[in-house]
ModelCIF file with pLDDT and N, C-alpha, C, O atoms, coordinates in Angstrom:
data_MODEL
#
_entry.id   MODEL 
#
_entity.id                         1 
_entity.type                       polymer 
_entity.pdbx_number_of_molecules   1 
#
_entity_poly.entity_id                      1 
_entity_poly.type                           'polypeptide(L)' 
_entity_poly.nstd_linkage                   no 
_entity_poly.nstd_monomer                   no 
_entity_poly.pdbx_seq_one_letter_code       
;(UNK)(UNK)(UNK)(UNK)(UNK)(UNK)(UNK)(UNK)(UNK)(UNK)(UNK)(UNK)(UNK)(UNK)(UNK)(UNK)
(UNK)(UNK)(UNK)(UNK)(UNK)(UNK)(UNK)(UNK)(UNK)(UNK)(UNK)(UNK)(UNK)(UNK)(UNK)(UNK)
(UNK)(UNK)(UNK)(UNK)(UNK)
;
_entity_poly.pdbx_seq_one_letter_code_can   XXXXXXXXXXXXXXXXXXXXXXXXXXXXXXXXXXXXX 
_entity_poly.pdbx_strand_id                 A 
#
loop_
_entity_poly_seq.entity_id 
_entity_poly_seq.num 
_entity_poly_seq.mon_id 
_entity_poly_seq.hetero 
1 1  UNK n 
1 2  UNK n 
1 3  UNK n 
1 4  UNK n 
1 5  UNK n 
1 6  UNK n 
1 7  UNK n 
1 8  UNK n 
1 9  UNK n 
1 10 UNK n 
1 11 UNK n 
1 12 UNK n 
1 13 UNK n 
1 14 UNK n 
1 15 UNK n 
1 16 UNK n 
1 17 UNK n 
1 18 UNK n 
1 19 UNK n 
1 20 UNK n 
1 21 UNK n 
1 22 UNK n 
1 23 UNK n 
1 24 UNK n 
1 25 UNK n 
1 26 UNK n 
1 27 UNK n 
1 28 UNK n 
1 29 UNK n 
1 30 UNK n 
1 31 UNK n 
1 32 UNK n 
1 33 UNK n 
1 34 UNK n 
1 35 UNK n 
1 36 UNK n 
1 37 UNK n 
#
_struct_asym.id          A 
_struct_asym.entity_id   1 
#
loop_
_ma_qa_metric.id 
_ma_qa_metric.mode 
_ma_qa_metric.name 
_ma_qa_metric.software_group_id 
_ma_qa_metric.type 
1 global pLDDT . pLDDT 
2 local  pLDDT . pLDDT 
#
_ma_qa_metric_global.metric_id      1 
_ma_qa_metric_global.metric_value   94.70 
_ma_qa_metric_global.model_id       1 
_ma_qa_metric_global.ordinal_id     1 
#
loop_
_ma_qa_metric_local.label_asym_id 
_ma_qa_metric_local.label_comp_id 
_ma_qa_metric_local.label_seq_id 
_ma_qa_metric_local.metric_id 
_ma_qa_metric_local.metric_value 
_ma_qa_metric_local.model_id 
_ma_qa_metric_local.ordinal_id 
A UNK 1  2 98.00 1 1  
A UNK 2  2 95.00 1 2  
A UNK 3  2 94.00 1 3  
A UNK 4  2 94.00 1 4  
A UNK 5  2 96.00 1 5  
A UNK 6  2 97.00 1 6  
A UNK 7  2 98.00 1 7  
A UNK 8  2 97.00 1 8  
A UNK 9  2 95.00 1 9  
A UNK 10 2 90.00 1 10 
A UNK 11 2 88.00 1 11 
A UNK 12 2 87.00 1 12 
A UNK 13 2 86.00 1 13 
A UNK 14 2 84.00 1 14 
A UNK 15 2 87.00 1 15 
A UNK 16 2 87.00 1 16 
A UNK 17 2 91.00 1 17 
A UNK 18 2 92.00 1 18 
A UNK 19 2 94.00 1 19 
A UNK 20 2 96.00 1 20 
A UNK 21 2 98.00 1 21 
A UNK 22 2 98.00 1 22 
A UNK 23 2 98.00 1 23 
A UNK 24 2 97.00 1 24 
A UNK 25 2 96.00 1 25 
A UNK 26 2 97.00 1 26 
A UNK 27 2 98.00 1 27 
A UNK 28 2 98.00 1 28 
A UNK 29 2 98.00 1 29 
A UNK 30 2 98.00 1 30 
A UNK 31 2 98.00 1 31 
A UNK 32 2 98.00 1 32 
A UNK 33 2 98.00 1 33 
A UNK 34 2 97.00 1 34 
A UNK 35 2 97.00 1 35 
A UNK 36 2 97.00 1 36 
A UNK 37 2 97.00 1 37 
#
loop_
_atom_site.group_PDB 
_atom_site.id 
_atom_site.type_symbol 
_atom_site.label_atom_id 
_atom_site.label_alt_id 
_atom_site.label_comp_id 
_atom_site.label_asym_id 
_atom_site.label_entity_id 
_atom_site.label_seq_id 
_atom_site.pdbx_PDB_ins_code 
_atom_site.Cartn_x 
_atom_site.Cartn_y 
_atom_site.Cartn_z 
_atom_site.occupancy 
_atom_site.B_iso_or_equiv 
_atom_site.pdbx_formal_charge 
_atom_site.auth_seq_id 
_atom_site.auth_comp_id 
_atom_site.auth_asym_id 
_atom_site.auth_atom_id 
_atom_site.pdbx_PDB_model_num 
ATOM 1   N N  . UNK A 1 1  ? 5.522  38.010 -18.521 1.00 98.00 ? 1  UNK A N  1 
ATOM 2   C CA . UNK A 1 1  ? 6.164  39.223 -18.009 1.00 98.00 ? 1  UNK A CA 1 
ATOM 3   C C  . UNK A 1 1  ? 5.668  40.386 -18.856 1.00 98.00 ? 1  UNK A C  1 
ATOM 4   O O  . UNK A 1 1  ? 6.120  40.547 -19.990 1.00 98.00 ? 1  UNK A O  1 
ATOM 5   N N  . UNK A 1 2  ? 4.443  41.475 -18.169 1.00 95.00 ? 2  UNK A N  1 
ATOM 6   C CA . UNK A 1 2  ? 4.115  42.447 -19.066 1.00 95.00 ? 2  UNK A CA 1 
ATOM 7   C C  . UNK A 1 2  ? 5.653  44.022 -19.425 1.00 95.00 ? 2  UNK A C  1 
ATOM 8   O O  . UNK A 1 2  ? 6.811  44.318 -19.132 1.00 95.00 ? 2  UNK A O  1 
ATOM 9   N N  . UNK A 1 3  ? 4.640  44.425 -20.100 1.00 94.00 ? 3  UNK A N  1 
ATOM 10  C CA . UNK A 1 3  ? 5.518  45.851 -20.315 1.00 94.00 ? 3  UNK A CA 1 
ATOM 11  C C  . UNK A 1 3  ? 5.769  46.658 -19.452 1.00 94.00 ? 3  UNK A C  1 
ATOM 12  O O  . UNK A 1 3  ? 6.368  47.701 -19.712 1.00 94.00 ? 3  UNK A O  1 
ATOM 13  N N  . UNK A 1 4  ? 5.338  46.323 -18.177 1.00 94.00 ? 4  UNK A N  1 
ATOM 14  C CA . UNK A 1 4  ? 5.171  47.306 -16.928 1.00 94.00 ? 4  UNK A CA 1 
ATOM 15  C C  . UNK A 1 4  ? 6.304  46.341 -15.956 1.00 94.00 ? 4  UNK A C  1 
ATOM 16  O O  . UNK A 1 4  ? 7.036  46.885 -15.129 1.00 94.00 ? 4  UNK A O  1 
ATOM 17  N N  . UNK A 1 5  ? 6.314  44.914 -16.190 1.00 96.00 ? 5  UNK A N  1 
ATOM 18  C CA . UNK A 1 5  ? 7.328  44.726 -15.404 1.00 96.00 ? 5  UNK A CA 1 
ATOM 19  C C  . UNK A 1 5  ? 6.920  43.565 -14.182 1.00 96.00 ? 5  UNK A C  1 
ATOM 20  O O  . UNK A 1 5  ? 7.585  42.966 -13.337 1.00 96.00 ? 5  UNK A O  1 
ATOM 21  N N  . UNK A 1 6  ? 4.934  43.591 -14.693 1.00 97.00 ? 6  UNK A N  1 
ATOM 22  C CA . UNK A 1 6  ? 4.282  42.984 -13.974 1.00 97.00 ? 6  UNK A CA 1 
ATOM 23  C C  . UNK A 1 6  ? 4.353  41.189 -13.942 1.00 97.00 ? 6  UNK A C  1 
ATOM 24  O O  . UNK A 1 6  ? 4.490  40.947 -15.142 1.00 97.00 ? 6  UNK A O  1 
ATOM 25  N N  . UNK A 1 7  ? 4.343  40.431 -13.539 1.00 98.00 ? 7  UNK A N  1 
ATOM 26  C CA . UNK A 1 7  ? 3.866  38.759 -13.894 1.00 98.00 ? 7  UNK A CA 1 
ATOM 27  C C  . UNK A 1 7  ? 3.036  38.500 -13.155 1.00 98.00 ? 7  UNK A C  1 
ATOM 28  O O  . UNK A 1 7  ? 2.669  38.886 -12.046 1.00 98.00 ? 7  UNK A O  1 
ATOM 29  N N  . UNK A 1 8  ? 2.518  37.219 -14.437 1.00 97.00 ? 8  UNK A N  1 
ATOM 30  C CA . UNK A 1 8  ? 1.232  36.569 -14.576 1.00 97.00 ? 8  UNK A CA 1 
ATOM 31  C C  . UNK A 1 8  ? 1.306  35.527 -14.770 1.00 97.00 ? 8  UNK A C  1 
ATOM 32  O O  . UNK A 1 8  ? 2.238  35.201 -15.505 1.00 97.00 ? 8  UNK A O  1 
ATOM 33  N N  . UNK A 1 9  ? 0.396  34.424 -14.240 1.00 95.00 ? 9  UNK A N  1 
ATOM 34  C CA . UNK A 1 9  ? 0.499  33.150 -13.804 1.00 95.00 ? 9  UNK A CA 1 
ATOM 35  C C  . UNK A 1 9  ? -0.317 32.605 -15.241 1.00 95.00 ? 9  UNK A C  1 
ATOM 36  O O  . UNK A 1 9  ? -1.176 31.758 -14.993 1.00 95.00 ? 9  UNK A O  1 
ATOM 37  N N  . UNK A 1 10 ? -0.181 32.937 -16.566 1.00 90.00 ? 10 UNK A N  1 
ATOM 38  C CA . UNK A 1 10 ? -1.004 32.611 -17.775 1.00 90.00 ? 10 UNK A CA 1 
ATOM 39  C C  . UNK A 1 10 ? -0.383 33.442 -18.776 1.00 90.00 ? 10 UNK A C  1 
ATOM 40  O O  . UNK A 1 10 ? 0.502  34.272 -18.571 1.00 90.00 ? 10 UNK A O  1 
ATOM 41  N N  . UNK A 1 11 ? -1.020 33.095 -20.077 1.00 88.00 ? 11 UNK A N  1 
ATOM 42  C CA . UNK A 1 11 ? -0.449 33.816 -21.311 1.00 88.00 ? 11 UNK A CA 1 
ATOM 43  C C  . UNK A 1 11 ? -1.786 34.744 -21.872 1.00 88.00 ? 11 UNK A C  1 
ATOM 44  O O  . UNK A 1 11 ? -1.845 35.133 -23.038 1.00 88.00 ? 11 UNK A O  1 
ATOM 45  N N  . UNK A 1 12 ? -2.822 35.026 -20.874 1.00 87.00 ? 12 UNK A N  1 
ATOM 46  C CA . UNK A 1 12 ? -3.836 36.321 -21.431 1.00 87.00 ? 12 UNK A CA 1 
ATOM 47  C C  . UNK A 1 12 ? -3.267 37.475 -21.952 1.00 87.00 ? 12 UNK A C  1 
ATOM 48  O O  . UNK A 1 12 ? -2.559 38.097 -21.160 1.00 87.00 ? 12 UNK A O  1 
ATOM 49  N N  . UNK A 1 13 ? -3.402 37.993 -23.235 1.00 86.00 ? 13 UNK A N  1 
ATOM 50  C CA . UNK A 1 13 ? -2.832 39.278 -22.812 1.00 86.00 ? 13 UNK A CA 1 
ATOM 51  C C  . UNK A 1 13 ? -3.803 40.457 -22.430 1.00 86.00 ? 13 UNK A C  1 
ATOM 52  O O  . UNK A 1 13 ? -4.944 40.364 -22.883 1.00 86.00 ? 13 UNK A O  1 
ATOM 53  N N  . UNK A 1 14 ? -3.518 41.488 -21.702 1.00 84.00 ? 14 UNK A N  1 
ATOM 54  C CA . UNK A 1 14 ? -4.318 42.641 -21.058 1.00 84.00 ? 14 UNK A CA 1 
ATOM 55  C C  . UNK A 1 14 ? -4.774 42.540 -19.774 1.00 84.00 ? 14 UNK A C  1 
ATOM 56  O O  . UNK A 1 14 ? -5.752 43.155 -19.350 1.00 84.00 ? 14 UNK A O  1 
ATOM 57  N N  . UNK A 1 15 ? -3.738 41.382 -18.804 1.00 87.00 ? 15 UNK A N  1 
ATOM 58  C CA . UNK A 1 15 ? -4.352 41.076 -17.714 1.00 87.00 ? 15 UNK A CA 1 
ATOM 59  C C  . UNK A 1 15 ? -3.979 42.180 -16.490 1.00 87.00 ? 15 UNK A C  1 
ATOM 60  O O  . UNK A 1 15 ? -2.856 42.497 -16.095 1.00 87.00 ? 15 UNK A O  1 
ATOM 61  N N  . UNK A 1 16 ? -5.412 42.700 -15.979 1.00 87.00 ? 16 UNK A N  1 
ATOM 62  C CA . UNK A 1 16 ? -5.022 43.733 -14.744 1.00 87.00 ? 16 UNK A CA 1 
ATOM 63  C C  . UNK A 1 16 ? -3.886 43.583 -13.797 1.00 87.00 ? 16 UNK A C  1 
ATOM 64  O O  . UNK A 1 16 ? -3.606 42.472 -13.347 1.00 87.00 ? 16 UNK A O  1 
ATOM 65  N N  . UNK A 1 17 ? -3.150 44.763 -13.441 1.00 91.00 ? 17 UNK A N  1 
ATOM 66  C CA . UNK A 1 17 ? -2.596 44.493 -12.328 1.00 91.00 ? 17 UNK A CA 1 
ATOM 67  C C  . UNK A 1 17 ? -2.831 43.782 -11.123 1.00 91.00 ? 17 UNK A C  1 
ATOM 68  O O  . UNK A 1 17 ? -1.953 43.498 -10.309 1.00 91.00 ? 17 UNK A O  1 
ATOM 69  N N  . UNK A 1 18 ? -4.010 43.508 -11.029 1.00 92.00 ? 18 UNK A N  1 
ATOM 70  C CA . UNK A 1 18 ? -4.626 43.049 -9.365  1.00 92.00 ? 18 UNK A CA 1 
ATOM 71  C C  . UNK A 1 18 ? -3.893 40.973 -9.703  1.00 92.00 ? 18 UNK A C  1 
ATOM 72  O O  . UNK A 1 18 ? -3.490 40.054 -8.989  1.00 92.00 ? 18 UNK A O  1 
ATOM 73  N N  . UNK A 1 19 ? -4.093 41.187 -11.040 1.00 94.00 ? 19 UNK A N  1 
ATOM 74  C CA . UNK A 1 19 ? -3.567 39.529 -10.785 1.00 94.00 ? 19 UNK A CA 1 
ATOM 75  C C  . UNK A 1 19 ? -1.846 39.525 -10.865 1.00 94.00 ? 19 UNK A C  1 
ATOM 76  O O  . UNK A 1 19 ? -1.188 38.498 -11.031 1.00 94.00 ? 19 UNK A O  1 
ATOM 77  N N  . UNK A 1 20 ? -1.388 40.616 -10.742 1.00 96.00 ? 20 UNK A N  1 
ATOM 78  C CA . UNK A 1 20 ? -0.067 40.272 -11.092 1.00 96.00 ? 20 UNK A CA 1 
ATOM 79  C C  . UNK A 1 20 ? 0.681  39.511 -9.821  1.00 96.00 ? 20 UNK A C  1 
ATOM 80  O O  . UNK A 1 20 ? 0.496  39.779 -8.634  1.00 96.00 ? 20 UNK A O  1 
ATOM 81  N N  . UNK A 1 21 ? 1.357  38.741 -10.226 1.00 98.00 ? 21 UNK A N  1 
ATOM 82  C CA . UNK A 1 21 ? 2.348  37.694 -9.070  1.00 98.00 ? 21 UNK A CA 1 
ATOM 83  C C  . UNK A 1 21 ? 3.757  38.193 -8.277  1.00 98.00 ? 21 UNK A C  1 
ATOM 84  O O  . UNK A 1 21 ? 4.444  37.748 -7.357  1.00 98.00 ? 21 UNK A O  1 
ATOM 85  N N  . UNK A 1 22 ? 3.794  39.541 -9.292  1.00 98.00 ? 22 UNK A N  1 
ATOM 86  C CA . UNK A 1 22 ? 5.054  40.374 -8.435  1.00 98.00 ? 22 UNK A CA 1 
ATOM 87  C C  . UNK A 1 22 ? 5.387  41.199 -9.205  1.00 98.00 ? 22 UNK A C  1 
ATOM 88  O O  . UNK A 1 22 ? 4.717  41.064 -10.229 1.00 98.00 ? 22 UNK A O  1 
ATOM 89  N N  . UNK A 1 23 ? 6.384  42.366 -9.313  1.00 98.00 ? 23 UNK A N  1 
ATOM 90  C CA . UNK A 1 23 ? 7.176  43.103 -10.551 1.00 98.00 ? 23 UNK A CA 1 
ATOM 91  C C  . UNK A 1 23 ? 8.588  42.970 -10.602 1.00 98.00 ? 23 UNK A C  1 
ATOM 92  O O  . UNK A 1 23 ? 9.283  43.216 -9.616  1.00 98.00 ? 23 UNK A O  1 
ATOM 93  N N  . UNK A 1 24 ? 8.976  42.661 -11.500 1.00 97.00 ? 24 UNK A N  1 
ATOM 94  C CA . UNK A 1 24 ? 10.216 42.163 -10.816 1.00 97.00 ? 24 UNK A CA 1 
ATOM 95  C C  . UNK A 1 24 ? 11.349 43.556 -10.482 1.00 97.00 ? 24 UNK A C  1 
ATOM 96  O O  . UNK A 1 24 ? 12.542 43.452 -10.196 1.00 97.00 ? 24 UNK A O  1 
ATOM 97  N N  . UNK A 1 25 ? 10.689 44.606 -10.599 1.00 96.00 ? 25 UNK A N  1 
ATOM 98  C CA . UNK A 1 25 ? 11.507 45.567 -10.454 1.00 96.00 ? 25 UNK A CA 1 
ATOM 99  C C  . UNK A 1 25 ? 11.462 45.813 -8.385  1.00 96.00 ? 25 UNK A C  1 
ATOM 100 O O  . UNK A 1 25 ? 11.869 46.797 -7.768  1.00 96.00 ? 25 UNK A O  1 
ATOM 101 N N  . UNK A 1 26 ? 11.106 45.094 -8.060  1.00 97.00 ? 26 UNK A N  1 
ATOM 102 C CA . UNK A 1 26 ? 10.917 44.292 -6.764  1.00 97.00 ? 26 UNK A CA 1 
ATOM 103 C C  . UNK A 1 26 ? 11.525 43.025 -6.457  1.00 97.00 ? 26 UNK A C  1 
ATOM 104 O O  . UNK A 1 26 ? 12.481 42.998 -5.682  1.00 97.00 ? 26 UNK A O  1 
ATOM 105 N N  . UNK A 1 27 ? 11.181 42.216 -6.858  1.00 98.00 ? 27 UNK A N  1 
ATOM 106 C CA . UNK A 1 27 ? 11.869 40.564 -6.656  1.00 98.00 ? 27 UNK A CA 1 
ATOM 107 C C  . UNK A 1 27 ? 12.402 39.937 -7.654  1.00 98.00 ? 27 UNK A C  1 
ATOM 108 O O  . UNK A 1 27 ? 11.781 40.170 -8.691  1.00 98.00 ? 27 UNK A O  1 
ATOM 109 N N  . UNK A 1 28 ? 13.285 39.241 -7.791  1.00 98.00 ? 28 UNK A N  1 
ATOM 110 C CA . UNK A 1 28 ? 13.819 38.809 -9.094  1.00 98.00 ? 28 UNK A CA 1 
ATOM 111 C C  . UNK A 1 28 ? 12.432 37.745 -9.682  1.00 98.00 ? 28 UNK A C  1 
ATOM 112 O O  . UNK A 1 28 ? 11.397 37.519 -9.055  1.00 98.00 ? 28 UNK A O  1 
ATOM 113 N N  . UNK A 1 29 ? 12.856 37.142 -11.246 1.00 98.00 ? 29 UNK A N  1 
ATOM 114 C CA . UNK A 1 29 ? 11.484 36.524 -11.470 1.00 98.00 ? 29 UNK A CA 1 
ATOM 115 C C  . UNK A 1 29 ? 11.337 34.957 -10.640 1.00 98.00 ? 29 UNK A C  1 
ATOM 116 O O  . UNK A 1 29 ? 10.323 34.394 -10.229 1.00 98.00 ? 29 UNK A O  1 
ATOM 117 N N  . UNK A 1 30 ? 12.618 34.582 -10.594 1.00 98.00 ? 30 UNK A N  1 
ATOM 118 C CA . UNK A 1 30 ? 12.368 33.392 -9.609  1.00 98.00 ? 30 UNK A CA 1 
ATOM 119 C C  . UNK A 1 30 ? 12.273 33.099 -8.497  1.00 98.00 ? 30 UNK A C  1 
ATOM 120 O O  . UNK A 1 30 ? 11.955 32.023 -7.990  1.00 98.00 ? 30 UNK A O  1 
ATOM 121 N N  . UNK A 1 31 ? 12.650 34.404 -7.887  1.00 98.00 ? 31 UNK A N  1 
ATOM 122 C CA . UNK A 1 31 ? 11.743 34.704 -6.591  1.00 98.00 ? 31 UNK A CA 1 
ATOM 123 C C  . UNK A 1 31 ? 9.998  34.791 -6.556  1.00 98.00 ? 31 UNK A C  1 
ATOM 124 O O  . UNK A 1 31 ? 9.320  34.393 -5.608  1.00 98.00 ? 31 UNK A O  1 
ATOM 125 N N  . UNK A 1 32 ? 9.612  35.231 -7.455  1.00 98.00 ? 32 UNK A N  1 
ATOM 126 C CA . UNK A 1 32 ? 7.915  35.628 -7.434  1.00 98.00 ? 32 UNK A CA 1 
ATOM 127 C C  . UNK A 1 32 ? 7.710  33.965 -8.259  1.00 98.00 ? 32 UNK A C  1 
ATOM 128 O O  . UNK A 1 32 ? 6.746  33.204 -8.175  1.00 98.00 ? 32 UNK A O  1 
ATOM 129 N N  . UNK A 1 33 ? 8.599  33.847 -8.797  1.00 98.00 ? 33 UNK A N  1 
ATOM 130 C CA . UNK A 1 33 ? 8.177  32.285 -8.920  1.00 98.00 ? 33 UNK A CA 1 
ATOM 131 C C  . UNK A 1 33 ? 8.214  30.914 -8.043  1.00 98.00 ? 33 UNK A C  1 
ATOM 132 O O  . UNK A 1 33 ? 7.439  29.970 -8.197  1.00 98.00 ? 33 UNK A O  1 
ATOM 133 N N  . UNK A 1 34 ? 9.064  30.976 -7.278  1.00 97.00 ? 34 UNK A N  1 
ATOM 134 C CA . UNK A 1 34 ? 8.886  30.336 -5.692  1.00 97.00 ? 34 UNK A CA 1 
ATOM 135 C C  . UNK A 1 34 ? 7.864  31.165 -4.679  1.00 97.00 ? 34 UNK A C  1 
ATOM 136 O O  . UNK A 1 34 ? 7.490  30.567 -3.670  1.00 97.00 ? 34 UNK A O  1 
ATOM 137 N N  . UNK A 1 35 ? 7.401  32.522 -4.911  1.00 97.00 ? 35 UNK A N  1 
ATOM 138 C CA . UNK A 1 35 ? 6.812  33.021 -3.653  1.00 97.00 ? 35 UNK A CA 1 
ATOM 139 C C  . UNK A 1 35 ? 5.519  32.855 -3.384  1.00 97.00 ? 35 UNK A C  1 
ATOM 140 O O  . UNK A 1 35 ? 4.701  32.327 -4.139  1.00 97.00 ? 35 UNK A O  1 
ATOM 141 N N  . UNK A 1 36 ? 5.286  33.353 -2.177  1.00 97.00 ? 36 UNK A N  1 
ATOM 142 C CA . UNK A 1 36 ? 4.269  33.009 -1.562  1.00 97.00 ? 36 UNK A CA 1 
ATOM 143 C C  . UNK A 1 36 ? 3.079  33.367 -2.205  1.00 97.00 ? 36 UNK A C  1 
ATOM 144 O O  . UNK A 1 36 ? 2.154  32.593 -1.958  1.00 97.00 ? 36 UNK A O  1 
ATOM 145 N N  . UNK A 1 37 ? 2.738  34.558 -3.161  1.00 97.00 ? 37 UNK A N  1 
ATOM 146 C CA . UNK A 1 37 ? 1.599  34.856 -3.594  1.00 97.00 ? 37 UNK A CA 1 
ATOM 147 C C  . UNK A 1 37 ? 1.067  33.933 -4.741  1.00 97.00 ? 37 UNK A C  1 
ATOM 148 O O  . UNK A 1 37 ? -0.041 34.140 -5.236  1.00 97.00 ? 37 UNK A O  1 
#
């Protein structure tokens, strides 16, 4: 879970937005963790 709010399917740190899996300021985190992307 970055500083922006973003998640990531790994522990890289500095990973672009384009890989993020959801924000949760959108879906809760176990929603983007069951979801479809």
């Amino acid at each position: 879970i970055g500083c922006d709010y973003d998640t990531f399917p790994c522990p890289v740190p500095g990973l672009p937005k384009s890989l993020s899996m959801g924000n949760i300021k959108d879906n809760t985190i176990k929603e983007i963790w069951n979801g479809e992307k």
